[in-house]
PDB file of N, CA and C in Angstrom:
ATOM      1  N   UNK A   1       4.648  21.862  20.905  1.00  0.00           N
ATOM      2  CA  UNK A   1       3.776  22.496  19.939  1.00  0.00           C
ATOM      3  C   UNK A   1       2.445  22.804  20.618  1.00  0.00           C
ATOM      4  N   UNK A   2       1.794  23.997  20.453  1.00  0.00           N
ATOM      5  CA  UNK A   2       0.427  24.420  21.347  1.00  0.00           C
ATOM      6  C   UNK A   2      -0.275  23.600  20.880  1.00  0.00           C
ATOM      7  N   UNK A   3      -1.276  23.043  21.555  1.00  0.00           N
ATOM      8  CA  UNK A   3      -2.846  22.425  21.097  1.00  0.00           C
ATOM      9  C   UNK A   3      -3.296  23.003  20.160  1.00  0.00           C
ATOM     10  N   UNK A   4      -3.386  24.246  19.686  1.00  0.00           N
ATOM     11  CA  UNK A   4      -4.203  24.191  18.480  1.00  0.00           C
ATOM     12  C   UNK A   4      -3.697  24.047  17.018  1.00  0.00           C
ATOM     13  N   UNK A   5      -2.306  24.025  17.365  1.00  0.00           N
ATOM     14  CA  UNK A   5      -1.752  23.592  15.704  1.00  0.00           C
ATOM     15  C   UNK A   5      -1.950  22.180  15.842  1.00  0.00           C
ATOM     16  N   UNK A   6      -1.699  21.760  17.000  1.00  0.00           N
ATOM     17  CA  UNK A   6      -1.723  19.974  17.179  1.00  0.00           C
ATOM     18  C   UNK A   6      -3.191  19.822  16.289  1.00  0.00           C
ATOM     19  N   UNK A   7      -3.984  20.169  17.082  1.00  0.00           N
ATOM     20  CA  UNK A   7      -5.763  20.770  16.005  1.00  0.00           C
ATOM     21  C   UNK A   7      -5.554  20.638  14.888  1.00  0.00           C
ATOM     22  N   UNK A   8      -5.496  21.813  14.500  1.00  0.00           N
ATOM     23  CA  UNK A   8      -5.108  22.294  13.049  1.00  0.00           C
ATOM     24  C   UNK A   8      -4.802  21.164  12.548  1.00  0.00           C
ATOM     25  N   UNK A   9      -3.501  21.006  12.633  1.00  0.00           N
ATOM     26  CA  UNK A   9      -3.167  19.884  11.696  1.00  0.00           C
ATOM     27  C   UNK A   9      -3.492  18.493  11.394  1.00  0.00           C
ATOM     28  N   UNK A  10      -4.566  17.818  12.669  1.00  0.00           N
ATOM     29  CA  UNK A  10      -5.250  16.915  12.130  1.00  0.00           C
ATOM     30  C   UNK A  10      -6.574  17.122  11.601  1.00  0.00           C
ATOM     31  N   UNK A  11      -6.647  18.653  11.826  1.00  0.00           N
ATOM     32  CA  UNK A  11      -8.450  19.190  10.931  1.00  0.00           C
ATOM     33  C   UNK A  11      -7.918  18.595   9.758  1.00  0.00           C
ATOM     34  N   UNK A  12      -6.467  19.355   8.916  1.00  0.00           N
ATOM     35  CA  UNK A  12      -6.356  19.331   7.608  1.00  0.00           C
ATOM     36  C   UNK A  12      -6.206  17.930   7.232  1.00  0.00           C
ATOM     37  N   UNK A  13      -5.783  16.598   7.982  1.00  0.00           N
ATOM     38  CA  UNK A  13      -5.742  15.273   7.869  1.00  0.00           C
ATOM     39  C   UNK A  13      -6.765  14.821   7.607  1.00  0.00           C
ATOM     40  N   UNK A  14      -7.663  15.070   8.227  1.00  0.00           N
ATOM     41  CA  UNK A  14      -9.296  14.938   8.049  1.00  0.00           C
ATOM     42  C   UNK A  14      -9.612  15.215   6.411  1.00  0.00           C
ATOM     43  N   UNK A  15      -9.263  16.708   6.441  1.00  0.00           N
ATOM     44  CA  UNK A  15     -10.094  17.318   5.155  1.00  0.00           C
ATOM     45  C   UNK A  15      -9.115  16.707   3.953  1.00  0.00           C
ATOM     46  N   UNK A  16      -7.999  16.383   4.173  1.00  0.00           N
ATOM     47  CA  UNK A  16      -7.454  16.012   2.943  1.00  0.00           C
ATOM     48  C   UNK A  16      -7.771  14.319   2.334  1.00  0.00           C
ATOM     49  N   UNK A  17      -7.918  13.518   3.970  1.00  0.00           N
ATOM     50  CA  UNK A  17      -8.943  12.225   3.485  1.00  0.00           C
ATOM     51  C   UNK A  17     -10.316  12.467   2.915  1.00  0.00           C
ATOM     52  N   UNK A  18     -11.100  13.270   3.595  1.00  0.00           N
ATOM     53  CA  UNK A  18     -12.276  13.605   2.784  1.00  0.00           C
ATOM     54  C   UNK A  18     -11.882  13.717   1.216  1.00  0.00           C
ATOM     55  N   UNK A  19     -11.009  14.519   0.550  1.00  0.00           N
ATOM     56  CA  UNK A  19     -10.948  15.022  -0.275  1.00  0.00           C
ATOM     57  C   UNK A  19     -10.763  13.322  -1.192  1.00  0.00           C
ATOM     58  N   UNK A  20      -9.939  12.321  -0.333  1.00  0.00           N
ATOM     59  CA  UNK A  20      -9.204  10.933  -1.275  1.00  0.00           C
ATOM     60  C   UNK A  20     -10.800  10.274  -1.433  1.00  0.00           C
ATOM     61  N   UNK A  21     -11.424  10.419  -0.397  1.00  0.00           N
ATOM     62  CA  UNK A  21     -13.097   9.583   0.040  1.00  0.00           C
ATOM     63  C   UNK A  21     -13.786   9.881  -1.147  1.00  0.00           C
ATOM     64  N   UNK A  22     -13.876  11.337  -1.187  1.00  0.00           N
ATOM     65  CA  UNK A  22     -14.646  11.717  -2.500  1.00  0.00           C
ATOM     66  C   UNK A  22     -14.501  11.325  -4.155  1.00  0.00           C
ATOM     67  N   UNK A  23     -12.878  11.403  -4.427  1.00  0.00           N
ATOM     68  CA  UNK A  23     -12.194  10.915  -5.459  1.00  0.00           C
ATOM     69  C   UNK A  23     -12.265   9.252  -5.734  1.00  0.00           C
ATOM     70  N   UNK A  24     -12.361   8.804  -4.615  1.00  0.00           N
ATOM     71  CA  UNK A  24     -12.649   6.815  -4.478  1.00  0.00           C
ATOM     72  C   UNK A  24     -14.290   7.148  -5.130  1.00  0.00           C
ATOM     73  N   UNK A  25     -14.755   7.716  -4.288  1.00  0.00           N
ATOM     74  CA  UNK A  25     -16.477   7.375  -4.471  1.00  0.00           C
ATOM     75  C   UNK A  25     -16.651   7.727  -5.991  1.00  0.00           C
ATOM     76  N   UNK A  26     -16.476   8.604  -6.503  1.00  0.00           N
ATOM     77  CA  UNK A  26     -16.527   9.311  -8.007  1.00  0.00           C
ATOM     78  C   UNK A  26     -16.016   8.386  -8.806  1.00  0.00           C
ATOM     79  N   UNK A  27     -14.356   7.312  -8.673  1.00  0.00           N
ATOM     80  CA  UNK A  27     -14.741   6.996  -9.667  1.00  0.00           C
ATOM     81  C   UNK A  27     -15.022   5.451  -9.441  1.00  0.00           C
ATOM     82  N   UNK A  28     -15.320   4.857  -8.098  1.00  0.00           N
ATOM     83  CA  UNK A  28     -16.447   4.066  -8.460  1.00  0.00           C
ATOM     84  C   UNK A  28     -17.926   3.973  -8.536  1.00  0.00           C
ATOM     85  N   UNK A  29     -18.794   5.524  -8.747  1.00  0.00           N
ATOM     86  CA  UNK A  29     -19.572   5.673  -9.315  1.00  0.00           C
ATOM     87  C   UNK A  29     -19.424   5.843 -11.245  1.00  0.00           C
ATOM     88  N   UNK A  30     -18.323   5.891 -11.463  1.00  0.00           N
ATOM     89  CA  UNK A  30     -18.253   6.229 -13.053  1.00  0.00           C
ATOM     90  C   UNK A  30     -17.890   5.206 -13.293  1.00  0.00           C
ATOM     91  N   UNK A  31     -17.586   3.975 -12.763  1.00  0.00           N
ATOM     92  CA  UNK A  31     -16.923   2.462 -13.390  1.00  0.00           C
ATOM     93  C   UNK A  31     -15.474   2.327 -14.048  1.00  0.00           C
ATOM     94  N   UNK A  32     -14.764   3.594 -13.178  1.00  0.00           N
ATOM     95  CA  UNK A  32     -13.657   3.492 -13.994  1.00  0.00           C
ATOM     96  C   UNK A  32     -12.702   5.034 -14.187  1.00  0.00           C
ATOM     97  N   UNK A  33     -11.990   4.998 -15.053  1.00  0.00           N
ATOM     98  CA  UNK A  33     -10.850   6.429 -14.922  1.00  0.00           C
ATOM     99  C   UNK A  33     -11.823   6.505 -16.142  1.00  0.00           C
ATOM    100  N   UNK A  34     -12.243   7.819 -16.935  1.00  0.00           N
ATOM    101  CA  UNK A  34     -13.144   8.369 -17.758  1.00  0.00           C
ATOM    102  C   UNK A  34     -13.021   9.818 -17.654  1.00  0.00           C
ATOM    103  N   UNK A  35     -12.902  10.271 -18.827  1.00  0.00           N
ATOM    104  CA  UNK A  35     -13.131  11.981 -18.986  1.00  0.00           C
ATOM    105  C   UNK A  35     -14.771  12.475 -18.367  1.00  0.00           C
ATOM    106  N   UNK A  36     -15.519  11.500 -18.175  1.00  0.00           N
ATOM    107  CA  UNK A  36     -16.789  11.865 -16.956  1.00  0.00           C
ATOM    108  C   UNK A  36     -16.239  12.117 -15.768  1.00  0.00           C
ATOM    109  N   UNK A  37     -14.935  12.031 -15.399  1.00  0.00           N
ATOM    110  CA  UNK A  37     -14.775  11.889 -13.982  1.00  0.00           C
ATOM    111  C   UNK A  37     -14.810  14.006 -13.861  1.00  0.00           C
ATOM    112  N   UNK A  38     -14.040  14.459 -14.653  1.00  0.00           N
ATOM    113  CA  UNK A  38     -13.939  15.668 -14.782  1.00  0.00           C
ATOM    114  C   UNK A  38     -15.284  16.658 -14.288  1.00  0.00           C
ATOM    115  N   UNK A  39     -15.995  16.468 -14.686  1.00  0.00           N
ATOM    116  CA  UNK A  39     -17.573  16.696 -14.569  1.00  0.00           C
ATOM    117  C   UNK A  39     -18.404  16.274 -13.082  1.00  0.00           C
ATOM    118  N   UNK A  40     -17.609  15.244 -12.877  1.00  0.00           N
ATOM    119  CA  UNK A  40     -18.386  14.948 -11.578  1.00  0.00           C
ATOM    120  C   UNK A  40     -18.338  15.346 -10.229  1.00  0.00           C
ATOM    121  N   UNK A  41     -19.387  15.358  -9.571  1.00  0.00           N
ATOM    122  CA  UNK A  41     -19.438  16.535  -8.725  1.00  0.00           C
ATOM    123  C   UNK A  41     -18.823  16.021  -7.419  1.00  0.00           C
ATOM    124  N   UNK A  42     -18.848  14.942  -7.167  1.00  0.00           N
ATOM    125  CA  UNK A  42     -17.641  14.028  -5.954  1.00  0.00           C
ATOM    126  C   UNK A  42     -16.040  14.415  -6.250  1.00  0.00           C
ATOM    127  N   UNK A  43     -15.994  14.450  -7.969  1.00  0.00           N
ATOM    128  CA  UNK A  43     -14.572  15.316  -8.306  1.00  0.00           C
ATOM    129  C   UNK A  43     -14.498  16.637  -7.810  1.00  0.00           C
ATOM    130  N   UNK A  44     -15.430  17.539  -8.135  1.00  0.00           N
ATOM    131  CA  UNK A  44     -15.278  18.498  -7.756  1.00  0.00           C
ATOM    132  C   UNK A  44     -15.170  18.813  -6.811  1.00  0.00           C
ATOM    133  N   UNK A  45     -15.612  18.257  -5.253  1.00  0.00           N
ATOM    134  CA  UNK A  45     -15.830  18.396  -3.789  1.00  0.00           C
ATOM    135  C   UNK A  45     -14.701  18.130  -3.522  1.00  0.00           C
ATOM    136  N   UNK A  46     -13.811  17.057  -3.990  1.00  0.00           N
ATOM    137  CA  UNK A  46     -12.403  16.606  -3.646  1.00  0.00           C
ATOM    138  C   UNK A  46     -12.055  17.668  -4.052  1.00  0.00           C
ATOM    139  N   UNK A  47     -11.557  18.252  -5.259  1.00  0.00           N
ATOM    140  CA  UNK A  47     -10.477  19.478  -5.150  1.00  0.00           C
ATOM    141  C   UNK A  47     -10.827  20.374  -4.641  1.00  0.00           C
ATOM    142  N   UNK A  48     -11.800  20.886  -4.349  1.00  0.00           N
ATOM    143  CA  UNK A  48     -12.425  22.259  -3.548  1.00  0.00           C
ATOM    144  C   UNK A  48     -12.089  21.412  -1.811  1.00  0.00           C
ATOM    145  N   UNK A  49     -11.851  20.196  -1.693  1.00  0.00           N
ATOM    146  CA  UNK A  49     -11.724  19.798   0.037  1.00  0.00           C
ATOM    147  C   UNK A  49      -9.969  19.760  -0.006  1.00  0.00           C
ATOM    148  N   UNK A  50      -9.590  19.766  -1.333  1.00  0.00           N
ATOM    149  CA  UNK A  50      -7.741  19.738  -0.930  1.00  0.00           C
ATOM    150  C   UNK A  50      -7.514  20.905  -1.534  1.00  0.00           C
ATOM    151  N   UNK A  51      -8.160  22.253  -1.615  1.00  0.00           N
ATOM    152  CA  UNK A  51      -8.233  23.781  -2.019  1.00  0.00           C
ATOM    153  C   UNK A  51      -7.778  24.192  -0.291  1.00  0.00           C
ATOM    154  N   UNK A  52      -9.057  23.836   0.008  1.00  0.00           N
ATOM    155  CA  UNK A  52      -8.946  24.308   1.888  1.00  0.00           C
ATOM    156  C   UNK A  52      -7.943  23.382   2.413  1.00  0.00           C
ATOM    157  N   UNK A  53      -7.467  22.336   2.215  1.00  0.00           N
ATOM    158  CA  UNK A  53      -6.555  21.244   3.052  1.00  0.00           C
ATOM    159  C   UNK A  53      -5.037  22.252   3.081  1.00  0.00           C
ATOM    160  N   UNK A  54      -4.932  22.890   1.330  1.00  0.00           N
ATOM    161  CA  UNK A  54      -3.747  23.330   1.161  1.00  0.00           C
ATOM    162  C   UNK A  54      -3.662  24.661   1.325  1.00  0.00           C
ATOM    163  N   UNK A  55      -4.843  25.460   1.818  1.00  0.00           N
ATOM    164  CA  UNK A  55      -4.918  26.898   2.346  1.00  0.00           C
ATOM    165  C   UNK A  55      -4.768  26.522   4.072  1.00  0.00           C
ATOM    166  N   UNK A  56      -4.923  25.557   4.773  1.00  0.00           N
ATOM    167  CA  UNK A  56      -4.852  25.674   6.207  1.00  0.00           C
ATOM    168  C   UNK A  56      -3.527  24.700   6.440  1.00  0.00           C
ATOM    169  N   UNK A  57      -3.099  24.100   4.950  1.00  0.00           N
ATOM    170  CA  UNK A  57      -1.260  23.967   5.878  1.00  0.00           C
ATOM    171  C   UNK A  57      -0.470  24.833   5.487  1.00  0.00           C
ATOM    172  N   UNK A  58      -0.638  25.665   4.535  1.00  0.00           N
ATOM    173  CA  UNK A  58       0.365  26.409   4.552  1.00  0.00           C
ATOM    174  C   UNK A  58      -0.039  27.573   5.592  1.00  0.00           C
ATOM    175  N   UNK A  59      -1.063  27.736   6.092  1.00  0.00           N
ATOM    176  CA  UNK A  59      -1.325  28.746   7.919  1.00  0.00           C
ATOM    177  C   UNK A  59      -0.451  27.825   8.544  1.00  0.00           C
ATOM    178  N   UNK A  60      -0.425  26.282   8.980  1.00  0.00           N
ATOM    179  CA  UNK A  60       0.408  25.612   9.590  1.00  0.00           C
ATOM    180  C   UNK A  60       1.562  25.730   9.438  1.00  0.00           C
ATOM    181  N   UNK A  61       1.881  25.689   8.030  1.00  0.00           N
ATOM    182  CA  UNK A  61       3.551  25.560   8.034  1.00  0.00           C
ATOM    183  C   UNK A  61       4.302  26.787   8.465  1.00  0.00           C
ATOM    184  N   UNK A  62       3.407  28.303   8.802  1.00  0.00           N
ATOM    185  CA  UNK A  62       3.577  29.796   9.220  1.00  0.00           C
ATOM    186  C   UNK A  62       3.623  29.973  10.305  1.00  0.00           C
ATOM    187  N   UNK A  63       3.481  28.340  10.710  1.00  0.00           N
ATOM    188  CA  UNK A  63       3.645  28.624  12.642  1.00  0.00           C
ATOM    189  C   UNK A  63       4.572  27.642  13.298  1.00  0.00           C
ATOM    190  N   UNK A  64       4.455  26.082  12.609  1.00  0.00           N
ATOM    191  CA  UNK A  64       4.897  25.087  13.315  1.00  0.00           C
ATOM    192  C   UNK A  64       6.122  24.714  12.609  1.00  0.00           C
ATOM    193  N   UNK A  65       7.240  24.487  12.703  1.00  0.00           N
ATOM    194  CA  UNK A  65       8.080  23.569  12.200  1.00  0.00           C
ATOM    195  C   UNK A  65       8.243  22.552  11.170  1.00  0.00           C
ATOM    196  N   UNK A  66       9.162  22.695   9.975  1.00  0.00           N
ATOM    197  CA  UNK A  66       7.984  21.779   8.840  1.00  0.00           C
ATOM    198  C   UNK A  66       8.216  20.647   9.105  1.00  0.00           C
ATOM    199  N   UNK A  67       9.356  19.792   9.864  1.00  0.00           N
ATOM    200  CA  UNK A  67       9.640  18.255  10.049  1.00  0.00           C
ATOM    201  C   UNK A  67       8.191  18.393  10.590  1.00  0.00           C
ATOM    202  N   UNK A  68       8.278  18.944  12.225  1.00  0.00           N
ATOM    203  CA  UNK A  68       7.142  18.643  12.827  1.00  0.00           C
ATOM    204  C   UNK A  68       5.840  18.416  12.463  1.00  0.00           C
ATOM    205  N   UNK A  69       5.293  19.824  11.382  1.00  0.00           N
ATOM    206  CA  UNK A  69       3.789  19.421  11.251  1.00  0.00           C
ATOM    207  C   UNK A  69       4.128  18.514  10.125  1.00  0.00           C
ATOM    208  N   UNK A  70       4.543  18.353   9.095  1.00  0.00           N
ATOM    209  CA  UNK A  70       4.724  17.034   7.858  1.00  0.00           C
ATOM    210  C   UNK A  70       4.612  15.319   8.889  1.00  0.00           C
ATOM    211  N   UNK A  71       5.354  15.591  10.175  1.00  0.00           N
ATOM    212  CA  UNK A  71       5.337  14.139  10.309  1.00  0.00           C
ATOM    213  C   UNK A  71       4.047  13.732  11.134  1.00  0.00           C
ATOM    214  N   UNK A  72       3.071  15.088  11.581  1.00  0.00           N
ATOM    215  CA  UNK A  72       1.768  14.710  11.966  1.00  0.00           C
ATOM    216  C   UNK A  72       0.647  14.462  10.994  1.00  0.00           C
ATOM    217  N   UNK A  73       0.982  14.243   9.612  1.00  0.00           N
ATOM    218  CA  UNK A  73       0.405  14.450   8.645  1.00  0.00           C
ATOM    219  C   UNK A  73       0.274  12.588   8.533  1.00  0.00           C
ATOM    220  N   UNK A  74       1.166  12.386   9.511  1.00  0.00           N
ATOM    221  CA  UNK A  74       0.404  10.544   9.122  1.00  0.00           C
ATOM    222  C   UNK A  74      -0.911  10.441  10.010  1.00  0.00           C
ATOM    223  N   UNK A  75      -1.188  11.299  10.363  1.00  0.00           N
ATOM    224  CA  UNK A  75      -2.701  11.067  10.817  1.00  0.00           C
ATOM    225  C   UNK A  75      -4.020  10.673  10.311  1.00  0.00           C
ATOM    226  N   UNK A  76      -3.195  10.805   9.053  1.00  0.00           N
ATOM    227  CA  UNK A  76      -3.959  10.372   7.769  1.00  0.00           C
ATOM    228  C   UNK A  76      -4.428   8.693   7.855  1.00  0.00           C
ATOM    229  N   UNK A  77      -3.190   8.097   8.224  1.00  0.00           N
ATOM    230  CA  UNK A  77      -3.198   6.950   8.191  1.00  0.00           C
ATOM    231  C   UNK A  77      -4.552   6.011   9.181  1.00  0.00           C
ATOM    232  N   UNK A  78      -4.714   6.626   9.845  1.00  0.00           N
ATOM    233  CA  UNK A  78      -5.868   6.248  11.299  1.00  0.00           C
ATOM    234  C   UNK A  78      -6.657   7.093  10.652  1.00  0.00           C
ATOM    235  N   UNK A  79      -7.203   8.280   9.898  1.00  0.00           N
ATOM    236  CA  UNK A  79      -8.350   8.616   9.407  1.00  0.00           C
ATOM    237  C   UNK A  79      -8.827   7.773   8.195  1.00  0.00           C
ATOM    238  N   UNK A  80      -7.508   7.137   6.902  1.00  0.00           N
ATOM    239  CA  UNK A  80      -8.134   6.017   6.174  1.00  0.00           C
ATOM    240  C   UNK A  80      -8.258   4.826   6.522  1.00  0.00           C
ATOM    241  N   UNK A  81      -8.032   4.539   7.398  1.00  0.00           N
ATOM    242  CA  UNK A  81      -8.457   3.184   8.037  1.00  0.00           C
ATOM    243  C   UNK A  81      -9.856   2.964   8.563  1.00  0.00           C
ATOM    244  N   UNK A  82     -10.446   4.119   9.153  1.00  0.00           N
ATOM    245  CA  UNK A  82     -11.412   4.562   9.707  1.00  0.00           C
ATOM    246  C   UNK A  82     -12.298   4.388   8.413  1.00  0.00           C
ATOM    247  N   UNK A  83     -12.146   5.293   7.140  1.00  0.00           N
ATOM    248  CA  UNK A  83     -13.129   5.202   6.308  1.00  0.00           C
ATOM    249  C   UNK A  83     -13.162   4.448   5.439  1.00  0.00           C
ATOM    250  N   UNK A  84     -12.069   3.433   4.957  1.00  0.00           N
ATOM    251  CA  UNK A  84     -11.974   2.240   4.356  1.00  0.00           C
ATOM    252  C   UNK A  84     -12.712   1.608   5.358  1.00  0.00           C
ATOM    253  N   UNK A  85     -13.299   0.895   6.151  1.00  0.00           N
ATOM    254  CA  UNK A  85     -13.637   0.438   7.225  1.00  0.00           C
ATOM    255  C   UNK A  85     -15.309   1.115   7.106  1.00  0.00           C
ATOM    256  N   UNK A  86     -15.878   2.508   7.221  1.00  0.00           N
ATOM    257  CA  UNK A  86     -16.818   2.830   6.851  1.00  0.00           C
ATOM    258  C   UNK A  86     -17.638   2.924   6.016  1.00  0.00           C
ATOM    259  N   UNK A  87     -16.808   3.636   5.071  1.00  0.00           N
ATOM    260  CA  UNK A  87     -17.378   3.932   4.270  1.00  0.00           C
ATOM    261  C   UNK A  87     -17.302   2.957   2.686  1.00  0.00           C
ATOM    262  N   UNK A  88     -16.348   2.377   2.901  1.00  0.00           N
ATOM    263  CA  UNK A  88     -15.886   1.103   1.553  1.00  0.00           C
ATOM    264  C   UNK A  88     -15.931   0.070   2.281  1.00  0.00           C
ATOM    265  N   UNK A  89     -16.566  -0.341   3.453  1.00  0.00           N
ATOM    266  CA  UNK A  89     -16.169  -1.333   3.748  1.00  0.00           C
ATOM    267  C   UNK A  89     -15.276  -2.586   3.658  1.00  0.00           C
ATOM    268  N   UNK A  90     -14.129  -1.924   4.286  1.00  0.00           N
ATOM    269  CA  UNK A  90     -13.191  -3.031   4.472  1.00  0.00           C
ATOM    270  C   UNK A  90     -12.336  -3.235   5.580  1.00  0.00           C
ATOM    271  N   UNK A  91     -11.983  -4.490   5.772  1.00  0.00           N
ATOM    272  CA  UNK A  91     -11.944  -5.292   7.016  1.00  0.00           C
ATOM    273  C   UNK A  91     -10.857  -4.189   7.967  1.00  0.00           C
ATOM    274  N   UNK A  92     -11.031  -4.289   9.094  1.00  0.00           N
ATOM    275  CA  UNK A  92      -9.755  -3.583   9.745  1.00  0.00           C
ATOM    276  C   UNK A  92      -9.166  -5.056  10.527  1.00  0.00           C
ATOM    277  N   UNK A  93      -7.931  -5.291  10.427  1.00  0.00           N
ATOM    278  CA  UNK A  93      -7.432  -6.479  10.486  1.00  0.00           C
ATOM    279  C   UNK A  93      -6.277  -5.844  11.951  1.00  0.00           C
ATOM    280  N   UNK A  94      -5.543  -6.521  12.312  1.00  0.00           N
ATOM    281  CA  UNK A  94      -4.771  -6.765  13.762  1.00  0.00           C
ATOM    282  C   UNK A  94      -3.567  -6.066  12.981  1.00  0.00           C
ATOM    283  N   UNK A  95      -3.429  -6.288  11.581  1.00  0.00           N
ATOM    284  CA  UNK A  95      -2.064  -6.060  11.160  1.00  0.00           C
ATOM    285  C   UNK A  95      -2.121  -4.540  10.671  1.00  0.00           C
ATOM    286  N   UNK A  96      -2.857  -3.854  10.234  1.00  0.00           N
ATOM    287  CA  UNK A  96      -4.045  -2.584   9.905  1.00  0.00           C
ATOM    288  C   UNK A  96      -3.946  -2.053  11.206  1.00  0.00           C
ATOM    289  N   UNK A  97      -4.287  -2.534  12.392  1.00  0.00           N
ATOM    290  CA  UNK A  97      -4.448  -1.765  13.486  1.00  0.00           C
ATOM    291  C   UNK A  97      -3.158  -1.224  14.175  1.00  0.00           C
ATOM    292  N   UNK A  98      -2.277  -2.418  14.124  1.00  0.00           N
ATOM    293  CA  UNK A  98      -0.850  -2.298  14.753  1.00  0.00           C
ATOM    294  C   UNK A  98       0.315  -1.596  14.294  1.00  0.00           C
ATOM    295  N   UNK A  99      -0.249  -1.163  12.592  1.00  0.00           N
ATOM    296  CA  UNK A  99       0.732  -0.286  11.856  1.00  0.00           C
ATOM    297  C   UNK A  99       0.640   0.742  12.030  1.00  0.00           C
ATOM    298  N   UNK A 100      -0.848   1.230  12.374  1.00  0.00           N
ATOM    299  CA  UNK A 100      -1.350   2.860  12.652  1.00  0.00           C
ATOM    300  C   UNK A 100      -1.115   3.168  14.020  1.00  0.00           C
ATOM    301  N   UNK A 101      -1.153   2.050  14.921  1.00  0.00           N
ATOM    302  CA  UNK A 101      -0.790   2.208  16.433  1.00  0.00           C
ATOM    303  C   UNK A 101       1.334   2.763  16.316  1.00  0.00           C
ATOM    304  N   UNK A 102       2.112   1.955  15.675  1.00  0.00           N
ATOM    305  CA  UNK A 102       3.376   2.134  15.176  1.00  0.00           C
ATOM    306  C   UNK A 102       3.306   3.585  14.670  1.00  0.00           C
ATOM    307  N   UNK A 103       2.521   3.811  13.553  1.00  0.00           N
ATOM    308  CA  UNK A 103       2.811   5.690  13.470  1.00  0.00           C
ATOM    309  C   UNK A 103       2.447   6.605  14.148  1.00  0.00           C
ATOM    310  N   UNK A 104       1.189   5.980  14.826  1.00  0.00           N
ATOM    311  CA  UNK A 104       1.252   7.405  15.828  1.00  0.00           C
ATOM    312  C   UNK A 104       1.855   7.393  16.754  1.00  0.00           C
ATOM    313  N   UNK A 105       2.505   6.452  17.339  1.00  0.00           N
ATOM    314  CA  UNK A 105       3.656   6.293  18.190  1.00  0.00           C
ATOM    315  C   UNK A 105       4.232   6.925  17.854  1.00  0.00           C
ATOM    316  N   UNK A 106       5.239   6.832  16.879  1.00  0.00           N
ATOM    317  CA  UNK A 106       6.073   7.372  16.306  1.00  0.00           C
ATOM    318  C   UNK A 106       5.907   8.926  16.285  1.00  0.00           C
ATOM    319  N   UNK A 107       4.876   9.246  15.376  1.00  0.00           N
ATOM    320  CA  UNK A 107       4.367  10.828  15.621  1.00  0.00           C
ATOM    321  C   UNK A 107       4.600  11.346  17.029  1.00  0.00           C
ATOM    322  N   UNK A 108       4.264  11.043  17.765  1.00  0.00           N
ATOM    323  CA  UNK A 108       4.136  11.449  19.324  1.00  0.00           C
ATOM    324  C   UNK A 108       5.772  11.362  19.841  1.00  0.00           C
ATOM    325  N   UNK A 109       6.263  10.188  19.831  1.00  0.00           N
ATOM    326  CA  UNK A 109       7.667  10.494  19.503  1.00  0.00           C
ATOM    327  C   UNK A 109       8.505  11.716  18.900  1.00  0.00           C
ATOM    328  N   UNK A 110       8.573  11.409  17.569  1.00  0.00           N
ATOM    329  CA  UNK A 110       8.630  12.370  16.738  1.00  0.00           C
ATOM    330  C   UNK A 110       8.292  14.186  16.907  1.00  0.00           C
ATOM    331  N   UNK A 111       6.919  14.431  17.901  1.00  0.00           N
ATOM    332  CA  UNK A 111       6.678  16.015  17.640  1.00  0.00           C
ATOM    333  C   UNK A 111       7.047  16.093  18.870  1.00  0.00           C
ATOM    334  N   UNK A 112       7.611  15.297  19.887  1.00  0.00           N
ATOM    335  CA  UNK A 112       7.436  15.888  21.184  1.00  0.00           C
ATOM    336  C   UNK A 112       9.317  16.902  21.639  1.00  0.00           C
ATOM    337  N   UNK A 113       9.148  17.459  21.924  1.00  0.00           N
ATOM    338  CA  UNK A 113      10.655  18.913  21.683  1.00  0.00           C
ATOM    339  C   UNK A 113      11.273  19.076  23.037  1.00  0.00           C
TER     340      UNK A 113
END
C-alpha cells in the first residue's frame, strides 16, 4: 500500500478519536446523558470531526482495499490510549501497552501484500 494512504488512514484514526475525545469531554461537562448534550458545542465538534473522518474514508476506501484499510483502522487503539492517558488521565498500564503493541503487530502483519 503507498505511504500516503498508509497517511491517510491514520489522519482519519486521529480525527475519528478526536471526534470520541470531544463526545467524552461534553458529556462529562453536562454530568451525564441529557437533552443539553444536543446543544453542546464539544457535541457539535464531534460530529462535524466524524463528518470529515467519514468524507476521507470513503476517498480511502476509492483507493485501498477494504480488508486492508478497515484493519488499519485499529490505530485507533494507540491513539485512545494516548488520550485516555492525556487528556482523562488514566493510567497506561504494561497490560494497555502490550495489547496495542499485539494490534499493531498484527496490522503490519495484516496490510503487508
Amino acid at each position: 500500500m503507498p505511504v500516503k494512504y498508509i497517511v491517510l488512514t491514520i489522519l482519519n484514526s486521529a480525527i475519528t478519536i478526536s471526534g470520541q475525545v470531544l463526545w467524552k469531554l461534553a458529556v462529562m461537562k453536562t454530568a451525564g446523558y441529557n437533552y443539553k448534550l444536543l446543544i453542546n458545542p464539544l457535541i457539535i465538534s464531534g460530529v462535524l470531526a466524524y463528518g470529515l473522518s467519514t468524507a476521507l474514508w470513503l476517498f480511502i476506501l476509492s483507493k485501498v482495499p477494504f480488508s486492508v484499510a478497515y484493519a488499519m483502522t485499529s490505530t485507533t487503539y494507540l491513539f485512545s490510549l494516548f488520550a485516555g492517558y492525556y487528556i482523562f488521565n488514566e493510567a497506561i498500564t504494561l497490560t494497555k501497552v502490550a495489547g496495542v503493541v499485539f494490534i499493531l503487530a498484527g496490522v503490519i502483519f495484516f496490510t503487508r501484500t
